[in-house]
PDB file of N, CA and C in Angstrom:
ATOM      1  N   UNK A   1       0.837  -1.191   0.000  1.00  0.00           N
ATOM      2  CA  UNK A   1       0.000   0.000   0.000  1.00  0.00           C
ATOM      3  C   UNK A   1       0.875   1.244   0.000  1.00  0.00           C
ATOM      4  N   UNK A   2       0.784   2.656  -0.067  1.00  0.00           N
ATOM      5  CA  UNK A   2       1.007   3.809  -0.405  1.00  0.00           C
ATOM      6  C   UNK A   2       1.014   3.925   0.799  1.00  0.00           C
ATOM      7  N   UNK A   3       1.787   5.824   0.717  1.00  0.00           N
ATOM      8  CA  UNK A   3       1.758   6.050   1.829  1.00  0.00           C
ATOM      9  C   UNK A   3       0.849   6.155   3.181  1.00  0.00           C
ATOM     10  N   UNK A   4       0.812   6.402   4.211  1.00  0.00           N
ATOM     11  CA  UNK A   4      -0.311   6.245   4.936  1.00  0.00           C
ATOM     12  C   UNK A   4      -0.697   7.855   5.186  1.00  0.00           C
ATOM     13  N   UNK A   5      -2.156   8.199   5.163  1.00  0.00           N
ATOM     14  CA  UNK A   5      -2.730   9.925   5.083  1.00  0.00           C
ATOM     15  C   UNK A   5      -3.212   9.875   6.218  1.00  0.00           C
ATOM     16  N   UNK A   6      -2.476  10.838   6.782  1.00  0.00           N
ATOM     17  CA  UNK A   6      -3.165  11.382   8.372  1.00  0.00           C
ATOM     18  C   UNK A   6      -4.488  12.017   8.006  1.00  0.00           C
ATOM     19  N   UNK A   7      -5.814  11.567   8.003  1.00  0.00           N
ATOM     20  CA  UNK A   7      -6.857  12.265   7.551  1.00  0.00           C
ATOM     21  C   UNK A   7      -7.209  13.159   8.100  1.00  0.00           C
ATOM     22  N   UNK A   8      -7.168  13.876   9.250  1.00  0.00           N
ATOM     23  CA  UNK A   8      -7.862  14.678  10.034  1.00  0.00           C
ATOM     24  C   UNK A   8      -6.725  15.928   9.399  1.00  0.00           C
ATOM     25  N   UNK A   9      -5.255  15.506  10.468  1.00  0.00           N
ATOM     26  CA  UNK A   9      -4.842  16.329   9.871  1.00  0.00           C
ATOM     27  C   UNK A   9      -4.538  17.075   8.456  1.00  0.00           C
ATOM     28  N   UNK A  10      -4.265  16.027   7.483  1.00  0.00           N
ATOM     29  CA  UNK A  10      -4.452  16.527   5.824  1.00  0.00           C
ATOM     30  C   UNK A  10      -5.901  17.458   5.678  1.00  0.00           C
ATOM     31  N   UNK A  11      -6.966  17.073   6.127  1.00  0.00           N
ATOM     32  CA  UNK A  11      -8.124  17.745   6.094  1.00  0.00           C
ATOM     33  C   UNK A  11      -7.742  19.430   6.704  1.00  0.00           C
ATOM     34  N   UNK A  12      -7.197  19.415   7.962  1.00  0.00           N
ATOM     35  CA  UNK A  12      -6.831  20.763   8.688  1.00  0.00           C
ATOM     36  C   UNK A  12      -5.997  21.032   7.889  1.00  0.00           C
ATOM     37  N   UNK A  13      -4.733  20.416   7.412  1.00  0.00           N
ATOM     38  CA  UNK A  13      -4.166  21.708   6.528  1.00  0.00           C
ATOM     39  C   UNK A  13      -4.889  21.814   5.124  1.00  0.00           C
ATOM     40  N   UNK A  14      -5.753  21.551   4.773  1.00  0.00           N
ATOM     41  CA  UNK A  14      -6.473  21.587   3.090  1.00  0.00           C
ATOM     42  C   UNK A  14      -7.421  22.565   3.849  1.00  0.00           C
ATOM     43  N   UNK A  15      -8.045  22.966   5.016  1.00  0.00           N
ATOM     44  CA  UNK A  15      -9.006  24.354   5.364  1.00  0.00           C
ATOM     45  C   UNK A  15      -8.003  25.620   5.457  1.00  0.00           C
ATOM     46  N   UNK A  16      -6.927  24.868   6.122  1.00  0.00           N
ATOM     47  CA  UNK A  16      -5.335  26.538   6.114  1.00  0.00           C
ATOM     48  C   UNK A  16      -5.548  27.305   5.001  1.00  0.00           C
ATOM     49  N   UNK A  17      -5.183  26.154   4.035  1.00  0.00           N
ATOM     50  CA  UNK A  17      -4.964  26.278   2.135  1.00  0.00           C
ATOM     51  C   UNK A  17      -6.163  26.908   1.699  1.00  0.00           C
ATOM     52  N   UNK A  18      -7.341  26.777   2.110  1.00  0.00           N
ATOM     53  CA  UNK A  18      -8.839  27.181   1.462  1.00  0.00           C
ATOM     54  C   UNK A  18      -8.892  28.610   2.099  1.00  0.00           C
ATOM     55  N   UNK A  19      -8.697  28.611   3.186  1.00  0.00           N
ATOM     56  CA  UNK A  19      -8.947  29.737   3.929  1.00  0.00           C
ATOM     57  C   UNK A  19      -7.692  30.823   3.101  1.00  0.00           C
ATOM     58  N   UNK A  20      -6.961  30.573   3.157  1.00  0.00           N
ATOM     59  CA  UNK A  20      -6.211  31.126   2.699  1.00  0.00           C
ATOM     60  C   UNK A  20      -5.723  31.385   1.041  1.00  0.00           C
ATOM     61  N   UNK A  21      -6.849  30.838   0.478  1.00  0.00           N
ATOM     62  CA  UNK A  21      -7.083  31.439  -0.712  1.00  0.00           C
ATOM     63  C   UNK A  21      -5.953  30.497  -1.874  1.00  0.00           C
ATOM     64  N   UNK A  22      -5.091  29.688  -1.284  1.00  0.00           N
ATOM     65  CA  UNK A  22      -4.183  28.792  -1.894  1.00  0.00           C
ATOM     66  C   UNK A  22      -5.433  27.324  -2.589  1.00  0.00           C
ATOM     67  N   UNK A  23      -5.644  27.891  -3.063  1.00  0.00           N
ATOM     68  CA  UNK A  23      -6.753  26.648  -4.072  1.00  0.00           C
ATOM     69  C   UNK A  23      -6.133  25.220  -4.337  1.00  0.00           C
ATOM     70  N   UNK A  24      -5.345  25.538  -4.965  1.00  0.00           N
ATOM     71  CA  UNK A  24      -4.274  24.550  -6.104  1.00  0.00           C
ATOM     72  C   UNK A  24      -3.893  23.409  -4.745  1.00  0.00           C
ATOM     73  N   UNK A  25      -3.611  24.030  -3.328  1.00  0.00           N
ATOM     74  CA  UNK A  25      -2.923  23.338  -2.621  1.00  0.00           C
ATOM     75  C   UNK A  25      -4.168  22.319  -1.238  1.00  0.00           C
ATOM     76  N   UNK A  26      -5.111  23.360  -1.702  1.00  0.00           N
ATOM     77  CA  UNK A  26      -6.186  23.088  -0.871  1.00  0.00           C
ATOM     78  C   UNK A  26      -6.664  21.772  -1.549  1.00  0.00           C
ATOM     79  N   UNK A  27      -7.511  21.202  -2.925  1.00  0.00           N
ATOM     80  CA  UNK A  27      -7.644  20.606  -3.238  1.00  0.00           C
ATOM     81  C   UNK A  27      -6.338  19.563  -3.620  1.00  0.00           C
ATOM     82  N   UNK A  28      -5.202  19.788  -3.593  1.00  0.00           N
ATOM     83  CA  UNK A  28      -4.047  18.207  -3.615  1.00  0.00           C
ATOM     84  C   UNK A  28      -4.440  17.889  -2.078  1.00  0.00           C
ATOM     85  N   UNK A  29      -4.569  18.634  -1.057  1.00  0.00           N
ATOM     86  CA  UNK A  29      -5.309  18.051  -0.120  1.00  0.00           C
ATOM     87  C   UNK A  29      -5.768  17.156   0.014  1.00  0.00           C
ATOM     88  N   UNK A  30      -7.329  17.692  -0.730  1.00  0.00           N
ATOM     89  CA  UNK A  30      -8.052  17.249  -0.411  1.00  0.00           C
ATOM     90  C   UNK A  30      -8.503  16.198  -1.089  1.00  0.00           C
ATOM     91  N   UNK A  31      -8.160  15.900  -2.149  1.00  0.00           N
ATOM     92  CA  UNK A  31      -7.252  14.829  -2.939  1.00  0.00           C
ATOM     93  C   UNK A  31      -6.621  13.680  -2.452  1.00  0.00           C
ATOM     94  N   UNK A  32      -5.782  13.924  -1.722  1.00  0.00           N
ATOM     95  CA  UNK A  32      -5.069  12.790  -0.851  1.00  0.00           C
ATOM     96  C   UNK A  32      -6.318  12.263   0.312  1.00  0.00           C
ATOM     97  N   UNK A  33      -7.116  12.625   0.848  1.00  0.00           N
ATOM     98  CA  UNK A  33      -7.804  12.370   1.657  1.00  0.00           C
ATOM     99  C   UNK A  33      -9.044  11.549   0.639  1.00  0.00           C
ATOM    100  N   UNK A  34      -9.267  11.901  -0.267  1.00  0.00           N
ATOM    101  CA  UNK A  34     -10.111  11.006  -0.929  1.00  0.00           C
ATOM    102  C   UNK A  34      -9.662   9.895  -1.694  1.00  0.00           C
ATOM    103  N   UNK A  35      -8.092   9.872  -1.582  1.00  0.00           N
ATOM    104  CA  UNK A  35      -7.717   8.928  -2.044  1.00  0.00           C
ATOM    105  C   UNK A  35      -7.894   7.445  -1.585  1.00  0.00           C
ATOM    106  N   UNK A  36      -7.845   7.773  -0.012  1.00  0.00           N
ATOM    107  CA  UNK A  36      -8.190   6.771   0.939  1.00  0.00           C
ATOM    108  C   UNK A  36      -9.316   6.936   1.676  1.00  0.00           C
ATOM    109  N   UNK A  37     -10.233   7.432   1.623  1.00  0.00           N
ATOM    110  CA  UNK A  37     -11.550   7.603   1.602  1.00  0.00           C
ATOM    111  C   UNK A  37     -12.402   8.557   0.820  1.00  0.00           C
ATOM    112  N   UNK A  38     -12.939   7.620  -0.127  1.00  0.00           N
ATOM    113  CA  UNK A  38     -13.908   8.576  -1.238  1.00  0.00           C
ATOM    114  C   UNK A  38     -14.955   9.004  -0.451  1.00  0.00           C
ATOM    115  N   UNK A  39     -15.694   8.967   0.084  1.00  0.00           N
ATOM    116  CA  UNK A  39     -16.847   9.484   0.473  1.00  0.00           C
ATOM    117  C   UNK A  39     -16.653  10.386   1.741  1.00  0.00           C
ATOM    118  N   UNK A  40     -15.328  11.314   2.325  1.00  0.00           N
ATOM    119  CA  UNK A  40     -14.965  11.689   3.027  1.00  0.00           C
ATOM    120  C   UNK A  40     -15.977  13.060   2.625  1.00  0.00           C
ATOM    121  N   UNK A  41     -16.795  13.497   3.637  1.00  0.00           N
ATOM    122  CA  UNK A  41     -17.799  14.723   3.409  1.00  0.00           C
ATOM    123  C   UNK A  41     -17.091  16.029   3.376  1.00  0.00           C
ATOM    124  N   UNK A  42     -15.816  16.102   4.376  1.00  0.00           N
ATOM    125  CA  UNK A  42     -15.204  17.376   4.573  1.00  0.00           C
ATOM    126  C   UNK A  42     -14.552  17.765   3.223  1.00  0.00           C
ATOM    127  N   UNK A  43     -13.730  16.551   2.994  1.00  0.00           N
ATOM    128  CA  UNK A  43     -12.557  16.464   1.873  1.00  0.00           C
ATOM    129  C   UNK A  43     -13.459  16.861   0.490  1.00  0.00           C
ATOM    130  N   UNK A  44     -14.797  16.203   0.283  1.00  0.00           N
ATOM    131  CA  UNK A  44     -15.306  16.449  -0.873  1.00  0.00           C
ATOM    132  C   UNK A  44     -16.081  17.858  -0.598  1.00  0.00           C
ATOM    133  N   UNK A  45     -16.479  18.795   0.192  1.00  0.00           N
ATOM    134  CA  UNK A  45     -16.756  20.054   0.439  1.00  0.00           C
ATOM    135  C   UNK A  45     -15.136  20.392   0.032  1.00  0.00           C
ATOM    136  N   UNK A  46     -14.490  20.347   0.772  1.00  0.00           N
ATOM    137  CA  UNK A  46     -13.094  21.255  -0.040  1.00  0.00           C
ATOM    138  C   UNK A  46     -12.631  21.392  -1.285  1.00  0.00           C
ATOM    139  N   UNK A  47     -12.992  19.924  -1.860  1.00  0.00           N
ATOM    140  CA  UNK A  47     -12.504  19.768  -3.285  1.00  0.00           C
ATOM    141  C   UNK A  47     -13.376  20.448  -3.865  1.00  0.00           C
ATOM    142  N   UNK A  48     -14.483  20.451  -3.927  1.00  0.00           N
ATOM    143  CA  UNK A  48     -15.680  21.028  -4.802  1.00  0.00           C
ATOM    144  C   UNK A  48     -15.411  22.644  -4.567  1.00  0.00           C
ATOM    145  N   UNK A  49     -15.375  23.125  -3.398  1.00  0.00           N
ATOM    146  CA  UNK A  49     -14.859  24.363  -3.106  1.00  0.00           C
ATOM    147  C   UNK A  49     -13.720  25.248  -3.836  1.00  0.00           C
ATOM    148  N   UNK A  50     -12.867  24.046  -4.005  1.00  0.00           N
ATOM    149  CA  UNK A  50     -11.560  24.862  -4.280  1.00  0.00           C
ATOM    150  C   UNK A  50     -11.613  24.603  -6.102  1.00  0.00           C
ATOM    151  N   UNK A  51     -12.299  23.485  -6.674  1.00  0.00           N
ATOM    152  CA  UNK A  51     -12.621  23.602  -7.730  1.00  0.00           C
ATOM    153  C   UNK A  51     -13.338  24.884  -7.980  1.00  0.00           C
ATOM    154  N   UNK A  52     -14.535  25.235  -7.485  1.00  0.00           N
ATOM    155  CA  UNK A  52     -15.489  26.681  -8.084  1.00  0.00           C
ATOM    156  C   UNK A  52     -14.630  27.886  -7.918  1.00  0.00           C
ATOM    157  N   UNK A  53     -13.802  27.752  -6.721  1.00  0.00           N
ATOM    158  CA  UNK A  53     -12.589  29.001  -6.952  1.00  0.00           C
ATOM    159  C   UNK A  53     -12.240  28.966  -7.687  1.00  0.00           C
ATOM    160  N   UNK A  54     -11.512  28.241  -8.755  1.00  0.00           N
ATOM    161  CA  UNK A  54     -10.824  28.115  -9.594  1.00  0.00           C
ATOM    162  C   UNK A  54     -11.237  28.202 -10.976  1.00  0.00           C
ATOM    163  N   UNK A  55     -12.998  28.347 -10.918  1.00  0.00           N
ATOM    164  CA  UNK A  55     -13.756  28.421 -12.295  1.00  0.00           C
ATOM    165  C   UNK A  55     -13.393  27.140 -12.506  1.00  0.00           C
ATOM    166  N   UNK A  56     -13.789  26.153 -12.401  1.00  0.00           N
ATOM    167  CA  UNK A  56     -13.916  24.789 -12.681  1.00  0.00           C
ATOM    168  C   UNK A  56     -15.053  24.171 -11.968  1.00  0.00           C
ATOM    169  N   UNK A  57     -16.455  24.673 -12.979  1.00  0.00           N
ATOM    170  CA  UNK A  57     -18.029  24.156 -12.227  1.00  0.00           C
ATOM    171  C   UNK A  57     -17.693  22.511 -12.998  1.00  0.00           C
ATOM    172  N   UNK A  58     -17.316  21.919 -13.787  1.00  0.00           N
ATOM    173  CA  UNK A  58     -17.420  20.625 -14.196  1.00  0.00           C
ATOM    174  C   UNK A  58     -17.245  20.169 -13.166  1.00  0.00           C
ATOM    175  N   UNK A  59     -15.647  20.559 -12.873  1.00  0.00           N
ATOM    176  CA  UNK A  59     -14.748  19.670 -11.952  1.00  0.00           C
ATOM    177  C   UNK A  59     -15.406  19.846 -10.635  1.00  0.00           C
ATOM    178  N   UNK A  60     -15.594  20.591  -9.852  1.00  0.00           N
ATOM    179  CA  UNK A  60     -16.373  20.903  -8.769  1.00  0.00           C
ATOM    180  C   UNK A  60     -17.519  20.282  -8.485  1.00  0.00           C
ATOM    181  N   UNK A  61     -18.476  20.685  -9.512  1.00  0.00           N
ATOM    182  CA  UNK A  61     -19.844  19.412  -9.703  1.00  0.00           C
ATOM    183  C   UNK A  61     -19.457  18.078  -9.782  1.00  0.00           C
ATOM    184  N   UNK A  62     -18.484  17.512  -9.879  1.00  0.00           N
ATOM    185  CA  UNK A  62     -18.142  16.070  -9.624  1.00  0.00           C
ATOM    186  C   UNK A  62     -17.859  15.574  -8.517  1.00  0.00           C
ATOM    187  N   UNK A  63     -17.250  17.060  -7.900  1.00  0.00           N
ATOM    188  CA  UNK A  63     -17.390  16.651  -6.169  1.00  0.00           C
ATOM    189  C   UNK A  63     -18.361  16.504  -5.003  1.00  0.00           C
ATOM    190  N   UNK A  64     -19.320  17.663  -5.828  1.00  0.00           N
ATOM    191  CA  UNK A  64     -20.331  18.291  -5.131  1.00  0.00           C
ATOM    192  C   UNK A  64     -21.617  17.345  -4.999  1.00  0.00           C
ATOM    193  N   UNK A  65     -21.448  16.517  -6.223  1.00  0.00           N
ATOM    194  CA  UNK A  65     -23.005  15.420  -6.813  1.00  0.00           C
ATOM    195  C   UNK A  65     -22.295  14.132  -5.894  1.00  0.00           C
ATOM    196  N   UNK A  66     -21.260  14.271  -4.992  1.00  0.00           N
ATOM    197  CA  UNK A  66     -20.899  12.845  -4.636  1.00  0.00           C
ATOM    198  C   UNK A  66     -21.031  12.912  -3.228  1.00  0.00           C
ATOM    199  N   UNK A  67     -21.671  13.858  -2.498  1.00  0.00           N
ATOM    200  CA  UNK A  67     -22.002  14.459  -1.009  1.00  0.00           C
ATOM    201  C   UNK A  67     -23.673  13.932  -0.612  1.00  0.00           C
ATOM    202  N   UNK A  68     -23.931  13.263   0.182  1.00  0.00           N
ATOM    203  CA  UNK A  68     -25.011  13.345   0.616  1.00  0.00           C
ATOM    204  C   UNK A  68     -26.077  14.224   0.932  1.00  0.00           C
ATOM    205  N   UNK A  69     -27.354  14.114   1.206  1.00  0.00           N
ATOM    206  CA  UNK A  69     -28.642  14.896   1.264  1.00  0.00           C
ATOM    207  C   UNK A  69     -27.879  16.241   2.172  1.00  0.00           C
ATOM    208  N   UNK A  70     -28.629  17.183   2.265  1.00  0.00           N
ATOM    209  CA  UNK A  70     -28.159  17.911   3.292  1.00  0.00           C
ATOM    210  C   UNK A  70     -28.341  17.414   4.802  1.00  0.00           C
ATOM    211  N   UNK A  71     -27.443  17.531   5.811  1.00  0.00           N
ATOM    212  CA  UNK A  71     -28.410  16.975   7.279  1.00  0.00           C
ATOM    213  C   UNK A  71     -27.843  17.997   8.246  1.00  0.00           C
ATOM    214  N   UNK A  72     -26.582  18.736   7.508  1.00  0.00           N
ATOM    215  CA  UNK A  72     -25.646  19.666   8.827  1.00  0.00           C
ATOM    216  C   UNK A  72     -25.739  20.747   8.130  1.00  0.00           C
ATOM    217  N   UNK A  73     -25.431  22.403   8.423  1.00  0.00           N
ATOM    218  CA  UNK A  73     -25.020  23.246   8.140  1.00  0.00           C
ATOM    219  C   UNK A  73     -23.515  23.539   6.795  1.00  0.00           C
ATOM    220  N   UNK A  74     -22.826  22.583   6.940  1.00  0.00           N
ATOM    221  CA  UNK A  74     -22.216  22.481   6.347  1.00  0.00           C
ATOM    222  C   UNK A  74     -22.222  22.199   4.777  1.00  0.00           C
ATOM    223  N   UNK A  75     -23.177  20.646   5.067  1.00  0.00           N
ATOM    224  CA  UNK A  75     -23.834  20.111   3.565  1.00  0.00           C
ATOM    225  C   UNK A  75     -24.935  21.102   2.945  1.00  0.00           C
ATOM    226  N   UNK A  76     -25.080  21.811   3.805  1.00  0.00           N
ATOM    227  CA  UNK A  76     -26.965  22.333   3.301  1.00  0.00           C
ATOM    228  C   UNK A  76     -25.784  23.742   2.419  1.00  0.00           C
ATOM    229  N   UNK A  77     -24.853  24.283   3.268  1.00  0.00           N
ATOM    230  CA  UNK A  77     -23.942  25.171   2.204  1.00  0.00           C
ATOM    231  C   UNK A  77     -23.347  24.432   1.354  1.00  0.00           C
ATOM    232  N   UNK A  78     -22.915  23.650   1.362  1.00  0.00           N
ATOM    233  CA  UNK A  78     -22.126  23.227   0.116  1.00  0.00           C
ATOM    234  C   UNK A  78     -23.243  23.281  -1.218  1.00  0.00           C
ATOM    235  N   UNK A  79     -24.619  22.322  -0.742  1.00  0.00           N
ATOM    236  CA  UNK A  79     -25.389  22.205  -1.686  1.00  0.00           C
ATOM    237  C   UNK A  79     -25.884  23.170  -2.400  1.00  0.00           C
ATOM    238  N   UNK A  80     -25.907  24.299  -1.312  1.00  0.00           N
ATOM    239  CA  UNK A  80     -26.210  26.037  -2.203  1.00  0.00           C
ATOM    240  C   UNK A  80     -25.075  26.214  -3.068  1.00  0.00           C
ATOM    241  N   UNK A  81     -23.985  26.105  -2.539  1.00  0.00           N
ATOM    242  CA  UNK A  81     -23.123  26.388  -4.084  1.00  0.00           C
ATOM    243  C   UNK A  81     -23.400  24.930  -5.415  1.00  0.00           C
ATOM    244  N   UNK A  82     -23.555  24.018  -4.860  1.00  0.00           N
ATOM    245  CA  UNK A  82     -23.641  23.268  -5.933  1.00  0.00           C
ATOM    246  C   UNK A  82     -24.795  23.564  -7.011  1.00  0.00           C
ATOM    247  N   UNK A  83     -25.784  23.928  -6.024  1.00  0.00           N
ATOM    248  CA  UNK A  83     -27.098  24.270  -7.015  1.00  0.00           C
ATOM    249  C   UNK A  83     -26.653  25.925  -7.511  1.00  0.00           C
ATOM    250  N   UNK A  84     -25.932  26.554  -7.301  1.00  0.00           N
ATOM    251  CA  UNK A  84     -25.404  27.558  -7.935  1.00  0.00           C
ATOM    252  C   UNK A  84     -24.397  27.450  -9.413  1.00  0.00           C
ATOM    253  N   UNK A  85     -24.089  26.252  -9.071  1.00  0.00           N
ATOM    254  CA  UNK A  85     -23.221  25.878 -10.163  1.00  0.00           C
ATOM    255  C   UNK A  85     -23.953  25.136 -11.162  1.00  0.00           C
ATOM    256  N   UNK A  86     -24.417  24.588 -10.915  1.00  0.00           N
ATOM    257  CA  UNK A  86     -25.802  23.732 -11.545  1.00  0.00           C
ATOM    258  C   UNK A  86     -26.318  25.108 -12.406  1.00  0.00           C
ATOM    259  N   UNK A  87     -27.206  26.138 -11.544  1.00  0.00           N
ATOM    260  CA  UNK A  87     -27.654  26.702 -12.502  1.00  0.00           C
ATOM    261  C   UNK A  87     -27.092  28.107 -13.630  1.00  0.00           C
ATOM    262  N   UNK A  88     -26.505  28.735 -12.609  1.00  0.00           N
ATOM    263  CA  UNK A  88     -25.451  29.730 -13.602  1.00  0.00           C
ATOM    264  C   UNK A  88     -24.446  29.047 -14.201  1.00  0.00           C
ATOM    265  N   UNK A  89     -23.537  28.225 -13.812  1.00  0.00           N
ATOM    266  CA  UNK A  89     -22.393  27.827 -14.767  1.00  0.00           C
ATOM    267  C   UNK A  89     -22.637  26.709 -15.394  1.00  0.00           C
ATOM    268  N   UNK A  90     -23.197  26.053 -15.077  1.00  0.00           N
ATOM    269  CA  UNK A  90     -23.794  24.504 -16.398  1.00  0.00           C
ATOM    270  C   UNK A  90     -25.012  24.660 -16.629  1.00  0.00           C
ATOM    271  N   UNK A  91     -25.561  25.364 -16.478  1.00  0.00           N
ATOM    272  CA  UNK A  91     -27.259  25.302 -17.051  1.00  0.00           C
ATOM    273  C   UNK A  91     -28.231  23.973 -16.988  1.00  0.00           C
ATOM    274  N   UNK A  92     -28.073  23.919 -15.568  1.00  0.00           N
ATOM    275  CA  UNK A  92     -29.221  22.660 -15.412  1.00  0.00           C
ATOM    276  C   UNK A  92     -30.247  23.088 -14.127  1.00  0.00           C
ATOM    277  N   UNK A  93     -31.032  23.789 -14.449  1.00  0.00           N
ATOM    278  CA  UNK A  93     -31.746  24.883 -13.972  1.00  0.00           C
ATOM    279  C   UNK A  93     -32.736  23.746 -12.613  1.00  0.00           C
ATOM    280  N   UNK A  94     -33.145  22.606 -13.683  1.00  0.00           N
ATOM    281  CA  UNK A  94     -34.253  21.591 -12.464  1.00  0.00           C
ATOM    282  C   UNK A  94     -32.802  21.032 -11.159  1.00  0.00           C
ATOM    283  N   UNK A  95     -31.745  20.697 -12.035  1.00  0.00           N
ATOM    284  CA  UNK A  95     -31.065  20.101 -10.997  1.00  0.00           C
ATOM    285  C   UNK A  95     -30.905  21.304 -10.002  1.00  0.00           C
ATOM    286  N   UNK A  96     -30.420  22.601  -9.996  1.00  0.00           N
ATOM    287  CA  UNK A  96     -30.406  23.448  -9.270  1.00  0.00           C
ATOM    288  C   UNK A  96     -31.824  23.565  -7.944  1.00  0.00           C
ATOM    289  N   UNK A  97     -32.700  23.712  -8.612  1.00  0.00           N
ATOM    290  CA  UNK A  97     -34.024  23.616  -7.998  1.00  0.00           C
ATOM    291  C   UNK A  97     -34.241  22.298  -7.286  1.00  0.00           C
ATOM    292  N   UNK A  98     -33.870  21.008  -7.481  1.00  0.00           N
ATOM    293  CA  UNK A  98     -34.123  19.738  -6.783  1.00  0.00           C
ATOM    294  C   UNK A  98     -32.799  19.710  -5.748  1.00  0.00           C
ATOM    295  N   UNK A  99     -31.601  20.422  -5.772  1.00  0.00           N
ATOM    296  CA  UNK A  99     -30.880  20.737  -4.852  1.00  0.00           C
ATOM    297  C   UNK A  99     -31.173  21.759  -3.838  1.00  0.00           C
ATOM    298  N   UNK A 100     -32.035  23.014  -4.527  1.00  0.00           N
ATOM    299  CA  UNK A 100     -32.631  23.520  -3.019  1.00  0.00           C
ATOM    300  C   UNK A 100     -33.753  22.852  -2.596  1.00  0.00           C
ATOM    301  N   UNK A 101     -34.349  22.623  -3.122  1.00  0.00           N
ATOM    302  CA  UNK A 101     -35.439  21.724  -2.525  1.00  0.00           C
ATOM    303  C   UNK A 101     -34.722  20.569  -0.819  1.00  0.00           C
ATOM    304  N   UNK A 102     -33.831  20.150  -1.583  1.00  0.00           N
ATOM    305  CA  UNK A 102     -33.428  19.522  -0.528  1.00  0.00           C
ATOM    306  C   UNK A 102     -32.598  20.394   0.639  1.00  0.00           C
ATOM    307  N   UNK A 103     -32.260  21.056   0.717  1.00  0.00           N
ATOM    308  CA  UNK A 103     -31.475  22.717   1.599  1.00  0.00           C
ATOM    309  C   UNK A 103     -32.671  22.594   2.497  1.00  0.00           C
ATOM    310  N   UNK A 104     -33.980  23.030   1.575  1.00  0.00           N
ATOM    311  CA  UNK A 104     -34.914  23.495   2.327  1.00  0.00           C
ATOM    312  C   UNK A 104     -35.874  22.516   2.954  1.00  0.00           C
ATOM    313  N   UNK A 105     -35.655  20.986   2.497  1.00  0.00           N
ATOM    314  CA  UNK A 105     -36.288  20.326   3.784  1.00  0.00           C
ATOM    315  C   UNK A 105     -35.365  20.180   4.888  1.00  0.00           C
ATOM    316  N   UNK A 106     -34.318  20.161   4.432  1.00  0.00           N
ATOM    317  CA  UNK A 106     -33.363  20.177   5.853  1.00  0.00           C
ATOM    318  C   UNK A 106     -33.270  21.401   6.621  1.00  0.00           C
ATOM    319  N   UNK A 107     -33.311  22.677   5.826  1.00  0.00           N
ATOM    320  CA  UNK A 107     -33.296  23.773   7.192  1.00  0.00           C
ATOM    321  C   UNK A 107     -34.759  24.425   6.005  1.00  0.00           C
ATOM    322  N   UNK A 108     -35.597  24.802   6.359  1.00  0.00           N
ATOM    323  CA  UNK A 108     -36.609  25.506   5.901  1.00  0.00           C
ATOM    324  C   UNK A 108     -36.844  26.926   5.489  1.00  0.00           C
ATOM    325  N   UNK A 109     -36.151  27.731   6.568  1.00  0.00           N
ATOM    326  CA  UNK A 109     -35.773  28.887   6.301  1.00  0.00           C
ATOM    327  C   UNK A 109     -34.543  29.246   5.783  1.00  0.00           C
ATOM    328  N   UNK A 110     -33.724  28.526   5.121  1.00  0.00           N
ATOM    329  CA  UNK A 110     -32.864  28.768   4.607  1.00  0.00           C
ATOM    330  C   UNK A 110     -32.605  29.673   4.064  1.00  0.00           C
ATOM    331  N   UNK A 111     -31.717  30.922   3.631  1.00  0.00           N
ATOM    332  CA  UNK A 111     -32.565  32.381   2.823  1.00  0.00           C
ATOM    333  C   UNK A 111     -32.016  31.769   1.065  1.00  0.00           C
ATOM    334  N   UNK A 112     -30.699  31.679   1.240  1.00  0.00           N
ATOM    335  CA  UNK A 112     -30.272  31.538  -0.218  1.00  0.00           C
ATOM    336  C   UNK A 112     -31.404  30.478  -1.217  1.00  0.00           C
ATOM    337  N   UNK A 113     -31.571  29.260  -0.079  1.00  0.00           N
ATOM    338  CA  UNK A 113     -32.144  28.097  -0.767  1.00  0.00           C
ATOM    339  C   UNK A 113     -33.368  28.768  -0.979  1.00  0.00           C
ATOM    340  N   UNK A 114     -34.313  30.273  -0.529  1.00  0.00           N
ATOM    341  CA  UNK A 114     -35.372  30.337  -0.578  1.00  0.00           C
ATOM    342  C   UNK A 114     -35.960  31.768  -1.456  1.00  0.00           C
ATOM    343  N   UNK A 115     -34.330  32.083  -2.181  1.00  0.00           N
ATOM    344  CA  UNK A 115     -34.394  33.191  -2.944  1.00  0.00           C
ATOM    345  C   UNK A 115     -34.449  32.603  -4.360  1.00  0.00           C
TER     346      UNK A 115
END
């Protein structure tokens, strides 16, 4: 097997990198963390993240469509940008709308999901 990925920590330094506006470094991150776990929720919020920084809605939407329903604060934002990307940068206007839909059974008042 490959090397072994401290996940937590690789995750903490891929938020340093995001926060700090270092994209490129945020997603090799977050990258390595999905290498050894694909369905890692944080890692795929970062990747998708640091993809839309980067003007890359393809690449981003590949991260973003691989995240579960909304259930935390976290997912219910991610999913607002995904359905943002959905509808201004790829033009899939229902998928946008069936992504807030889901925002808004999970938090109801959501404002973005409800504009």
């Amino acid at each position: 097997s490959g090397p072994r990925v401290d996940v937590d920590e690789t995750v903490r330094r891929a938020r340093v990198a995001f926060r700090a506006q270092d994209y490129p470094a945020a997603l090799t991150l977050a990258q390595q963390v999905l290498s050894v776990s694909a369905e890692h929720v944080p890692a795929l919020i970062l990747a998708g993240g640091a993809e839309a920084a980067q003007r890359r809605p393809v690449e981003a939407w590949s991260y973003y469509q691989a995240l579960p329903p909304p259930t935390t604060p976290e997912l219910s934002a991610a999913c607002c940008v995904a359905a943002h990307l959905r509808f201004f940068d790829l033009h899939h206007p229902g998928d946008a709308e069936r992504l807030y839909r889901d925002v808004l059974r999970y938090e109801p008042r959501h404002l973005a999901a409800n504009s």
